[in-house]
N, C-alpha and C. Protein backbone atom coordinates (compact mmCIF):
# COMPACT_ATOMS: atom_id res chain seq x y z
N UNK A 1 107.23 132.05 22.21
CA UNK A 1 106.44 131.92 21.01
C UNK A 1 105.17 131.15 21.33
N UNK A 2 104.18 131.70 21.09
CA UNK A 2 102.88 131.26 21.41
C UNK A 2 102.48 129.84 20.38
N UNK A 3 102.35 128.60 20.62
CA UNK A 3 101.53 127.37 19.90
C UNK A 3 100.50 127.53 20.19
N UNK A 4 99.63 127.61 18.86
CA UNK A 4 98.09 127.18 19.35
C UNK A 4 98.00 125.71 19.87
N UNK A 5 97.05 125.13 20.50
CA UNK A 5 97.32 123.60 21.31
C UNK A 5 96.63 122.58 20.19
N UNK A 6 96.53 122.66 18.93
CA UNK A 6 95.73 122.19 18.18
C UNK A 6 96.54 122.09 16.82
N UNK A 7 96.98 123.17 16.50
CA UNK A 7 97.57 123.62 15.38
C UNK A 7 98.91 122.74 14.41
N UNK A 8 98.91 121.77 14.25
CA UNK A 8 100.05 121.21 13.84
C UNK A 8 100.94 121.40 12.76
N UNK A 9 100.26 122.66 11.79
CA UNK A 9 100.82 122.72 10.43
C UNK A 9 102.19 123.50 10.90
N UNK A 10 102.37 124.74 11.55
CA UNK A 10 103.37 124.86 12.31
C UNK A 10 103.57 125.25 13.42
N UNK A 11 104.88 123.97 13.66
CA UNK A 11 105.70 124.06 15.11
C UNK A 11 106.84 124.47 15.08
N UNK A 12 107.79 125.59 15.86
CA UNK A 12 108.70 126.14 15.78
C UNK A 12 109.51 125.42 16.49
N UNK A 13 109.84 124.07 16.29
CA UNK A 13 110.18 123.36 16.42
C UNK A 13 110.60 122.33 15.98
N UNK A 14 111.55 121.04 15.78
CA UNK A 14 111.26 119.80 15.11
C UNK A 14 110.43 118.91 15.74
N UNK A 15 109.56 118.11 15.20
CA UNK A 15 108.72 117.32 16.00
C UNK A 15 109.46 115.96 16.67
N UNK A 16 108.80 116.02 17.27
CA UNK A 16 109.54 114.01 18.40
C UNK A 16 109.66 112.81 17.50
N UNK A 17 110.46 112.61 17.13
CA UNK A 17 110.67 111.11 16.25
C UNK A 17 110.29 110.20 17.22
N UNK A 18 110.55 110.37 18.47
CA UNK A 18 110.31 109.15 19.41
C UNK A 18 109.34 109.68 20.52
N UNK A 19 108.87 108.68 21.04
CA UNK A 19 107.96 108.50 22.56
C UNK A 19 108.40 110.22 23.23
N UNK A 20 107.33 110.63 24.32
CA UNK A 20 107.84 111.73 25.01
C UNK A 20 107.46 111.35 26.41
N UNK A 21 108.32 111.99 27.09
CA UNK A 21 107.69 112.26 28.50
C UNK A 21 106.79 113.55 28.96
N UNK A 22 105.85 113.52 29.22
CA UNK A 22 105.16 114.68 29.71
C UNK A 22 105.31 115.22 30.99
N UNK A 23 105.65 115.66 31.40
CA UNK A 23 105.53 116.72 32.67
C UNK A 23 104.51 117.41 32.68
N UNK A 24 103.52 117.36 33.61
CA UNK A 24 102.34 118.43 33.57
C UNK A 24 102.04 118.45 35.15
N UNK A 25 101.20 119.36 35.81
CA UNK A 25 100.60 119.77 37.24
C UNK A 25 98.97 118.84 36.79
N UNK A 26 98.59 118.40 37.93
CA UNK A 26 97.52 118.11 38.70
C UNK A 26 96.40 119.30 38.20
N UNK A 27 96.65 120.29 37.99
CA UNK A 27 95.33 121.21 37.34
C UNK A 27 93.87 120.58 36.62
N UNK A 28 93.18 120.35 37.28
CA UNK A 28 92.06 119.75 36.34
C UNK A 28 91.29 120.59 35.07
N UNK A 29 91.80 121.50 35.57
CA UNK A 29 91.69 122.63 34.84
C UNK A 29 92.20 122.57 33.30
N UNK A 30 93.20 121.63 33.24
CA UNK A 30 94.12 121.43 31.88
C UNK A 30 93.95 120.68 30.94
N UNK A 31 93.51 119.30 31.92
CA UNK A 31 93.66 117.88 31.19
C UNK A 31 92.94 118.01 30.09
N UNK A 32 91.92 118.65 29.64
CA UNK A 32 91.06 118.70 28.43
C UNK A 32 92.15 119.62 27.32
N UNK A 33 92.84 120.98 27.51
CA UNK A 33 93.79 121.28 26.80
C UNK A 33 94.91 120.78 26.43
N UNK A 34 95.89 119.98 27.21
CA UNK A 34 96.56 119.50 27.34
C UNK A 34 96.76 118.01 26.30
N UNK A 35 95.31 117.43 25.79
CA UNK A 35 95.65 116.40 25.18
C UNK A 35 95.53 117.05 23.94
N UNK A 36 95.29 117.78 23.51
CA UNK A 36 94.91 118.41 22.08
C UNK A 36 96.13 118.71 21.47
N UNK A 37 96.92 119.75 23.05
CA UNK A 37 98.19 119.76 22.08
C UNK A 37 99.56 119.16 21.64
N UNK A 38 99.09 118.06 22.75
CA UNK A 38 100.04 116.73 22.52
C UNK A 38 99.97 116.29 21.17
N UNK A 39 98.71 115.87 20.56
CA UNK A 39 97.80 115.87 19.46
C UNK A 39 98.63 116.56 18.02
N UNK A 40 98.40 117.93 18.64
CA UNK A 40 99.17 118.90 17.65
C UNK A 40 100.83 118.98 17.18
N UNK A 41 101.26 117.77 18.28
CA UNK A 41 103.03 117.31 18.02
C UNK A 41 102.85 115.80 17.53
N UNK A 42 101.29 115.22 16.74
CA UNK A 42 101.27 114.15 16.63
C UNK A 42 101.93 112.72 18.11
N UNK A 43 101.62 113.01 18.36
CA UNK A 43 102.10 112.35 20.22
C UNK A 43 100.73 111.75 20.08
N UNK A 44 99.66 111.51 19.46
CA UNK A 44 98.60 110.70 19.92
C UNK A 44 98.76 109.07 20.26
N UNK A 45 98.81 108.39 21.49
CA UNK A 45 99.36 107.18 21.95
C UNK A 45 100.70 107.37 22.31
N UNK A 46 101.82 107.94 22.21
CA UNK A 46 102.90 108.02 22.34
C UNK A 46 103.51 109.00 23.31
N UNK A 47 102.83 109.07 24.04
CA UNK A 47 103.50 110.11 25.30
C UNK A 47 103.33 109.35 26.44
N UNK A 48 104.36 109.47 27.85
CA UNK A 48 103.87 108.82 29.27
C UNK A 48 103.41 110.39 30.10
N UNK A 49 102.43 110.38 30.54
CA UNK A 49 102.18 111.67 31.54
C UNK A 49 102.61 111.31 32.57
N UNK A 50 103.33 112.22 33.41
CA UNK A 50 103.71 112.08 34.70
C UNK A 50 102.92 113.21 35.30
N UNK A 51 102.43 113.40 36.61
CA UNK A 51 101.94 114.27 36.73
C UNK A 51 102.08 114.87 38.33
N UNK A 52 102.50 116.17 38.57
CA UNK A 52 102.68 116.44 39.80
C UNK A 52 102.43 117.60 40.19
N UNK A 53 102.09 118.40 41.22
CA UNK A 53 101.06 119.00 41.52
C UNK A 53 102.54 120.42 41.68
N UNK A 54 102.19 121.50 40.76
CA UNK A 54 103.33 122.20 40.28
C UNK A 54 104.18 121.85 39.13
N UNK A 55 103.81 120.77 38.15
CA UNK A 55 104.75 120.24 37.32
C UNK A 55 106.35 120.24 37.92
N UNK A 56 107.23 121.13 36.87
CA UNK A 56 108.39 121.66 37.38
C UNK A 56 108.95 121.98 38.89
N UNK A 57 108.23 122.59 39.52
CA UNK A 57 108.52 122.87 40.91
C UNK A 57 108.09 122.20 41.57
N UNK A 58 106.87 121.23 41.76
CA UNK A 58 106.82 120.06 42.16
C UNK A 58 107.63 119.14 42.52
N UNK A 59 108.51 118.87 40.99
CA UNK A 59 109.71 117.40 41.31
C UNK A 59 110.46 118.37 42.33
N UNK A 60 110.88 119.61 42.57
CA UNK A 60 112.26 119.90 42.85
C UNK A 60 112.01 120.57 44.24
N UNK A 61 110.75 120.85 44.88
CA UNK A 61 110.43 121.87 45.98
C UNK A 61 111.14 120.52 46.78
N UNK A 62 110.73 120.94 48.45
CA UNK A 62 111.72 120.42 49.30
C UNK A 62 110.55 120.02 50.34
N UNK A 63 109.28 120.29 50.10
CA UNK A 63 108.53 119.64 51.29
C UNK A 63 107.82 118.43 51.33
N UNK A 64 108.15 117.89 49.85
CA UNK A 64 107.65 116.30 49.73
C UNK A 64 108.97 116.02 48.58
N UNK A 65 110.13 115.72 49.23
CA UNK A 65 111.71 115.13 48.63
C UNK A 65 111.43 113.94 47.61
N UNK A 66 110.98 112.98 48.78
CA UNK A 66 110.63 111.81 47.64
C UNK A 66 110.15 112.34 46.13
N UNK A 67 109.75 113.53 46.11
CA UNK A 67 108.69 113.51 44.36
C UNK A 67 109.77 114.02 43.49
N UNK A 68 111.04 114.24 44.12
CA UNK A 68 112.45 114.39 42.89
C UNK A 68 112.43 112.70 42.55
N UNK A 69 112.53 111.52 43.84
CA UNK A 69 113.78 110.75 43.39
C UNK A 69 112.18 109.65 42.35
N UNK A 70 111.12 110.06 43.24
CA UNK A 70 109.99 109.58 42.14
C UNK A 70 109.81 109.44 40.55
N UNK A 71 110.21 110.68 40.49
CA UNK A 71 110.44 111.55 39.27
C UNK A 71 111.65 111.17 38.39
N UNK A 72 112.82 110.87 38.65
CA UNK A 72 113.84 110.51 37.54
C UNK A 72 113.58 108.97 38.29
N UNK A 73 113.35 108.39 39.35
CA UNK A 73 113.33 106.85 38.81
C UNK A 73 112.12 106.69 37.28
N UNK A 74 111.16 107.02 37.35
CA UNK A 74 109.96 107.35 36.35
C UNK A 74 111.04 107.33 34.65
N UNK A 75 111.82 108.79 34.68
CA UNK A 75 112.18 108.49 33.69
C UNK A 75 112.98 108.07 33.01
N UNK A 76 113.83 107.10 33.98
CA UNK A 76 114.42 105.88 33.89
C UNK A 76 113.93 104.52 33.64
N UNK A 77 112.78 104.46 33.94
CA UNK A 77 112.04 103.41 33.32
C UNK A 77 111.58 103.83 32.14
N UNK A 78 110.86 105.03 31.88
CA UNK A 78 109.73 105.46 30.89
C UNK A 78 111.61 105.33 29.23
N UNK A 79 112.65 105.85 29.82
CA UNK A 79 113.55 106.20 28.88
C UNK A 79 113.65 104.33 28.13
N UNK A 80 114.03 103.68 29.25
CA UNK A 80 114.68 102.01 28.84
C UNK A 80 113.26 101.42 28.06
N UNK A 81 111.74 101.65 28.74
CA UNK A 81 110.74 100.89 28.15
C UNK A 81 109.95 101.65 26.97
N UNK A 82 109.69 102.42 26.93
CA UNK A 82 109.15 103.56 26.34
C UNK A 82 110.14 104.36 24.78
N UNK A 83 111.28 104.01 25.06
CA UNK A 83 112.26 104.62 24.09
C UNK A 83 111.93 106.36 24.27
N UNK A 84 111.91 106.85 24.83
CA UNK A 84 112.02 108.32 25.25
C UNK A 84 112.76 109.17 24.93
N UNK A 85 113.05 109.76 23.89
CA UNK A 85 113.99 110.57 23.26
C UNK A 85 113.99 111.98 23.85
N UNK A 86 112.38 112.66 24.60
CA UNK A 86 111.83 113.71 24.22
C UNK A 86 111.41 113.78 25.95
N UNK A 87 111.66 114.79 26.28
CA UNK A 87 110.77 115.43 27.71
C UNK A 87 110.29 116.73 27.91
N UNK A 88 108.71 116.95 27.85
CA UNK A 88 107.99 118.01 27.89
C UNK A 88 107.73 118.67 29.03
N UNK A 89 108.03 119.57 29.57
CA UNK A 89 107.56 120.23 31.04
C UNK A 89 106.87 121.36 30.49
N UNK A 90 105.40 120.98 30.70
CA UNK A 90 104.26 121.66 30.77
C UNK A 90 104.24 122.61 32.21
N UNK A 91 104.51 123.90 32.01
CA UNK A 91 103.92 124.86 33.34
C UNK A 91 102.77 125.36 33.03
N UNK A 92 102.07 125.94 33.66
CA UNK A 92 100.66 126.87 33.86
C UNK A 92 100.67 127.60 34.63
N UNK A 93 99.98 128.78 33.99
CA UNK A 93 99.41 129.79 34.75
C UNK A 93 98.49 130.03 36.07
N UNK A 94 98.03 130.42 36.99
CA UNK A 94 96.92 130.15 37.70
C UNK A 94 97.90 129.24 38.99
N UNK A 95 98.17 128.62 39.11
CA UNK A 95 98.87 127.48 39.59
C UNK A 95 98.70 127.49 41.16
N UNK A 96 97.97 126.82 41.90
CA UNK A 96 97.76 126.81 43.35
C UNK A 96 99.03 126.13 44.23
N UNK A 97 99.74 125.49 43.13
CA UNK A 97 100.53 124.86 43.85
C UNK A 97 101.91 125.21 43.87
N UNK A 98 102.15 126.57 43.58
CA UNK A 98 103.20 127.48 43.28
C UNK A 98 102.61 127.96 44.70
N UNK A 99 101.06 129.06 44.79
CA UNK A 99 100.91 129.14 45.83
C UNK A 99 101.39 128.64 47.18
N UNK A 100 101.24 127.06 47.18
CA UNK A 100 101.18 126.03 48.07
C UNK A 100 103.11 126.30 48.57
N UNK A 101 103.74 126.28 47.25
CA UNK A 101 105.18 125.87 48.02
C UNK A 101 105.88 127.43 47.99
N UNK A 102 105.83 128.72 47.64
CA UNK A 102 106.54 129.46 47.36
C UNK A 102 105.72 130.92 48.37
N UNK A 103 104.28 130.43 48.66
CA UNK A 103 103.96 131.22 49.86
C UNK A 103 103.53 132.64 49.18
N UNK A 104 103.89 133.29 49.51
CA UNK A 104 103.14 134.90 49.18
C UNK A 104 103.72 135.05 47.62
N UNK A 105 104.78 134.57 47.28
CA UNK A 105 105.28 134.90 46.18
C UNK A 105 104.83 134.20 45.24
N UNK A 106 104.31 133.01 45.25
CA UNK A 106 103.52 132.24 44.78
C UNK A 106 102.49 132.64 44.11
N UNK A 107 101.92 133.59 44.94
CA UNK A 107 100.49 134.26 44.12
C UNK A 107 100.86 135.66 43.14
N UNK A 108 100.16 135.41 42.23
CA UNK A 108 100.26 136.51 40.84
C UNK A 108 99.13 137.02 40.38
N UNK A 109 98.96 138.58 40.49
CA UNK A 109 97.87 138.78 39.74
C UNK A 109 97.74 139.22 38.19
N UNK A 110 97.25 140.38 38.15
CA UNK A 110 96.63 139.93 35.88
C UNK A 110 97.27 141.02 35.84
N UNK A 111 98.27 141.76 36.20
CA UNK A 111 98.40 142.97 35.50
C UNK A 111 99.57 142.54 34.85
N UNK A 112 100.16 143.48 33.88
CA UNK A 112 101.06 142.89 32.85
C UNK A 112 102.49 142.39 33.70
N UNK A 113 102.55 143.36 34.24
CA UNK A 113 103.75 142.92 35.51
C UNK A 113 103.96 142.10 36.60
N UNK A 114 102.65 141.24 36.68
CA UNK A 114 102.48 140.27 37.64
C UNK A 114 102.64 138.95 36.60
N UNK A 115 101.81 139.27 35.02
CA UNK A 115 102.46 138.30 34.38
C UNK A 115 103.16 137.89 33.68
N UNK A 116 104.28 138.73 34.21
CA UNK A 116 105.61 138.73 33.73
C UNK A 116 106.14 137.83 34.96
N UNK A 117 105.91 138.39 35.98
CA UNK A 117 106.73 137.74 37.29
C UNK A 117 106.40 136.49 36.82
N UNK A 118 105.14 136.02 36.90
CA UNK A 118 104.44 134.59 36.89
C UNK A 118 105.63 133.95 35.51
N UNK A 119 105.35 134.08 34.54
CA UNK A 119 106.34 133.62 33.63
C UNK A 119 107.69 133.43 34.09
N UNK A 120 108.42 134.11 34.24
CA UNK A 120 109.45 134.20 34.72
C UNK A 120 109.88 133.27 35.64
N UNK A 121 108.62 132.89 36.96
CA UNK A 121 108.94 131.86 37.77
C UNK A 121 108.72 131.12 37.40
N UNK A 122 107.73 130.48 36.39
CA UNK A 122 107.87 129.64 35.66
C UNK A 122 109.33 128.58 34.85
N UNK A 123 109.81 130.06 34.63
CA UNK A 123 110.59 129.61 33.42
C UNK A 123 111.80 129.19 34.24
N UNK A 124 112.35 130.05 35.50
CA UNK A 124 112.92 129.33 36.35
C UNK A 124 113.14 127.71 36.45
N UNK A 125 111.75 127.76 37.23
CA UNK A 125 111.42 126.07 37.79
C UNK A 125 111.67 125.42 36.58
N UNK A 126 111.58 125.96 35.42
CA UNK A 126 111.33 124.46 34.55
C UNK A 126 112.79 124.25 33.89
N UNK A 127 113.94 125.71 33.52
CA UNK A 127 114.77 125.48 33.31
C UNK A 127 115.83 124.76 34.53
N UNK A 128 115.42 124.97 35.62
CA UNK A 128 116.31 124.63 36.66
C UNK A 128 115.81 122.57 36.28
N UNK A 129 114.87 122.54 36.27
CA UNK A 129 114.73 121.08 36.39
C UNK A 129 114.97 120.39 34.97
N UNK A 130 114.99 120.94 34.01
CA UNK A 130 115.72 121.04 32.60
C UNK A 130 117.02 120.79 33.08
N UNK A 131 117.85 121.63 33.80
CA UNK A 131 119.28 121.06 33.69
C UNK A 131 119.71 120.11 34.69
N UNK A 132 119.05 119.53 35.42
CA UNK A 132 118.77 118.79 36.25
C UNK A 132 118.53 117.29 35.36
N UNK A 133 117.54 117.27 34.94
CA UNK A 133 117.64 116.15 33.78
C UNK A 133 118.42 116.10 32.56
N UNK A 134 119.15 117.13 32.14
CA UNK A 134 119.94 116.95 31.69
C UNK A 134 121.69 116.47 32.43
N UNK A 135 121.84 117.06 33.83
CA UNK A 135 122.63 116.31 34.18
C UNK A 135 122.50 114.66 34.37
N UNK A 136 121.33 114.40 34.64
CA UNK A 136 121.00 112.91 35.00
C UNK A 136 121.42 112.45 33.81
N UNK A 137 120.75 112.45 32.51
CA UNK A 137 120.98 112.06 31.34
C UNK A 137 122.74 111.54 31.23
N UNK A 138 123.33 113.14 31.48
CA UNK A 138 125.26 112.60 31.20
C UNK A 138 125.73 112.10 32.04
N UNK A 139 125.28 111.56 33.48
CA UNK A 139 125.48 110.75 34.26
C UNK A 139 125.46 109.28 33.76
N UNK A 140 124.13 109.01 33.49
CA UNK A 140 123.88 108.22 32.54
C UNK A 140 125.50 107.43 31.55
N UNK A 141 125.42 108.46 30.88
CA UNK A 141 126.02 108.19 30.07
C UNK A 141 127.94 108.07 30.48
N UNK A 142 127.81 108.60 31.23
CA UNK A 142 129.50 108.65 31.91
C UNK A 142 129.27 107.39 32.23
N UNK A 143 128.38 106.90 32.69
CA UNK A 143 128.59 105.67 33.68
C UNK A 143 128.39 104.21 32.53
N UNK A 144 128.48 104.62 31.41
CA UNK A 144 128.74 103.54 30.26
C UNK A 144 127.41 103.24 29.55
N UNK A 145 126.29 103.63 29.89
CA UNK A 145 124.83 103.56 29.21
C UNK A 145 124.78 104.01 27.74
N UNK A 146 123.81 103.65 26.92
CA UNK A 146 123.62 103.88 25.85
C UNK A 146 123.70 104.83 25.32
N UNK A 147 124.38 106.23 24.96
CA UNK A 147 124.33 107.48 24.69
C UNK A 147 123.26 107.77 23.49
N UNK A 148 123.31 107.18 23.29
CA UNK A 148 122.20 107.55 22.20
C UNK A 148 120.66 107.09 22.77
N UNK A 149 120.63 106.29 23.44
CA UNK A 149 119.23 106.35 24.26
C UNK A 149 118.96 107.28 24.90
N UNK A 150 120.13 107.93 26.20
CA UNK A 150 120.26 109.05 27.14
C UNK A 150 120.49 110.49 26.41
N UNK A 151 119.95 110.22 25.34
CA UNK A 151 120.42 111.92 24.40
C UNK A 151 118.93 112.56 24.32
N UNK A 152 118.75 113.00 25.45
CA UNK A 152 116.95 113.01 25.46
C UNK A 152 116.88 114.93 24.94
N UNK A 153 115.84 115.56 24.26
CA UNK A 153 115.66 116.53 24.54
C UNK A 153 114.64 116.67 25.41
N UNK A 154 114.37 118.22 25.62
CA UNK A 154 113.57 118.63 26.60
C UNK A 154 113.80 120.27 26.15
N UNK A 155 111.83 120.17 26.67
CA UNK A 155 111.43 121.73 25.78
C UNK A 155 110.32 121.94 27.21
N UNK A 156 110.25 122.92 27.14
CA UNK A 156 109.03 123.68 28.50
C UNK A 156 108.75 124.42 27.79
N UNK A 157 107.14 124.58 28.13
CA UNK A 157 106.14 125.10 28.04
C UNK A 157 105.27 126.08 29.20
N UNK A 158 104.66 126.69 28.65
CA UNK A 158 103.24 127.33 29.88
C UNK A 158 102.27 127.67 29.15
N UNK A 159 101.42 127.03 29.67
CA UNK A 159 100.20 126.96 29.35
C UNK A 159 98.74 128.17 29.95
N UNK A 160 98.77 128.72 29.18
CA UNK A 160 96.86 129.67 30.18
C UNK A 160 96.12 128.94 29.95
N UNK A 161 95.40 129.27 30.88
CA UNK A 161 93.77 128.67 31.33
C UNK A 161 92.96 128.67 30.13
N UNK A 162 92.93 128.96 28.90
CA UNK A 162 92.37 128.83 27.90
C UNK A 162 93.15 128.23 26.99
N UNK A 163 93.92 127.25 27.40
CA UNK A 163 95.04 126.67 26.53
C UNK A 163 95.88 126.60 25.57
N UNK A 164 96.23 128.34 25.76
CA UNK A 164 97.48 128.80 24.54
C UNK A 164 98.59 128.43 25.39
N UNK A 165 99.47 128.08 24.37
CA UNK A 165 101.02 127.76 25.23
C UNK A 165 101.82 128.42 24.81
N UNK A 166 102.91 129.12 25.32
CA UNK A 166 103.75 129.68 25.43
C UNK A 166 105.08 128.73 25.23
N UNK A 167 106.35 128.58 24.56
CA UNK A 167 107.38 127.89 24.28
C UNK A 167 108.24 128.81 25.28
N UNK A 168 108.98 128.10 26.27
CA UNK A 168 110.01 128.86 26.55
C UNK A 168 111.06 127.80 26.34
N UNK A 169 111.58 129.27 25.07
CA UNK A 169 112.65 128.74 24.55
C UNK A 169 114.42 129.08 25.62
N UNK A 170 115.04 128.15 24.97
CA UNK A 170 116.70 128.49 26.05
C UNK A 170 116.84 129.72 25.43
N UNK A 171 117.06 130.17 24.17
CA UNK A 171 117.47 131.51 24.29
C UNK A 171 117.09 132.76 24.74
N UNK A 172 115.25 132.37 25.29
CA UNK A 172 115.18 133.55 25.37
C UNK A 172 114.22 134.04 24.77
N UNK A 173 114.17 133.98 23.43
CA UNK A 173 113.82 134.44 21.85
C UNK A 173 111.96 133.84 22.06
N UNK A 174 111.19 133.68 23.09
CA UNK A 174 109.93 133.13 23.31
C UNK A 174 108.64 134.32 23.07
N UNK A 175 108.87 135.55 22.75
CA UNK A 175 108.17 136.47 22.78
C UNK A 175 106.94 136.07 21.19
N UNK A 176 106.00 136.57 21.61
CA UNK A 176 104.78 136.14 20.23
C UNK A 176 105.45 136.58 19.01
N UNK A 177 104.96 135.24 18.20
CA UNK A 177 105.35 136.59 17.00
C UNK A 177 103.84 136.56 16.06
């Protein structure tokens, strides 16, 4: 389901009662879209950006390891200081740094079927690292922590170069309407 990055009257969504974490890529390309539609979830002051070059596939690729354990120490602090209920993984389109770790497959071109692939790997990386922080979270919580602090959601996104975002939702159900 397509969000305009601005638009706040509606979100197909419930909005963040609490602080969020942002997940976003290094794209300079973004940072000007990107705060608008934080904006548009009322998040103005209330978000931590983390930022890594691939968002999603970034924390989890395998040729710079440290940027997983970087990454959940981050929102282990951002959760205890920050009160963090909420974690956003922003993907994008265009992405050099999909290029960078995934090699020929990495690159996508404009035809409808290339941006399908592109989505798709997208939606991968971000659900794979979605359940990834969600295991951390019930770790968390097995291990006697606050359950109601560690009850974080988490929603992914993708973003185009002209800063419409795309919701990819778990079911599936993400197509425009």
């Amino acid at each position: 389901m397509e969000i305009h990055r601005q638009a706040s009257g509606y979100r197909p969504y419930p909005p963040p009662r609490k602080n969020v974490l942002l997940l976003s890529c290094m794209d300079l390309r973004l940072i000007d879209d990107i705060v608008p539609f934080m904006e548009g979830d009322n998040l103005t002051n209330r978000y931590d950006q983390l930022v890594f070059a691939g968002a999603a596939l970034g924390v989890i690729q395998k040729d710079h390891d440290s940027w997983y354990d970087v990454f959940f120490q981050h929102l282990d602090i951002a959760v205890k200081l920050h009160d963090i209920h909420d974690v956003y993984i922003m993907e994008h389109r265009n992405c050099g740094a999909y290029a960078k770790f995934l090699g020929k497959k990495g690159n996508y071109g404009d035809t409808q079927r290339e941006l399908n692939r592109e989505e798709n790997d997208h939606r991968k990386y971000a659900f794979l690292l979605r359940d990834k922080i969600r295991a951390h979270c019930a770790k968390k919580i097995n291990e006697g922590e606050d359950e109601e602090l560690w009850s974080v959601n988490i929603r992914c996104f993708l973003m185009d170069l002209r800063g419409s975002v795309l919701w990819l939702k778990d079911d599936g159900s993400d197509a425009d309407v």
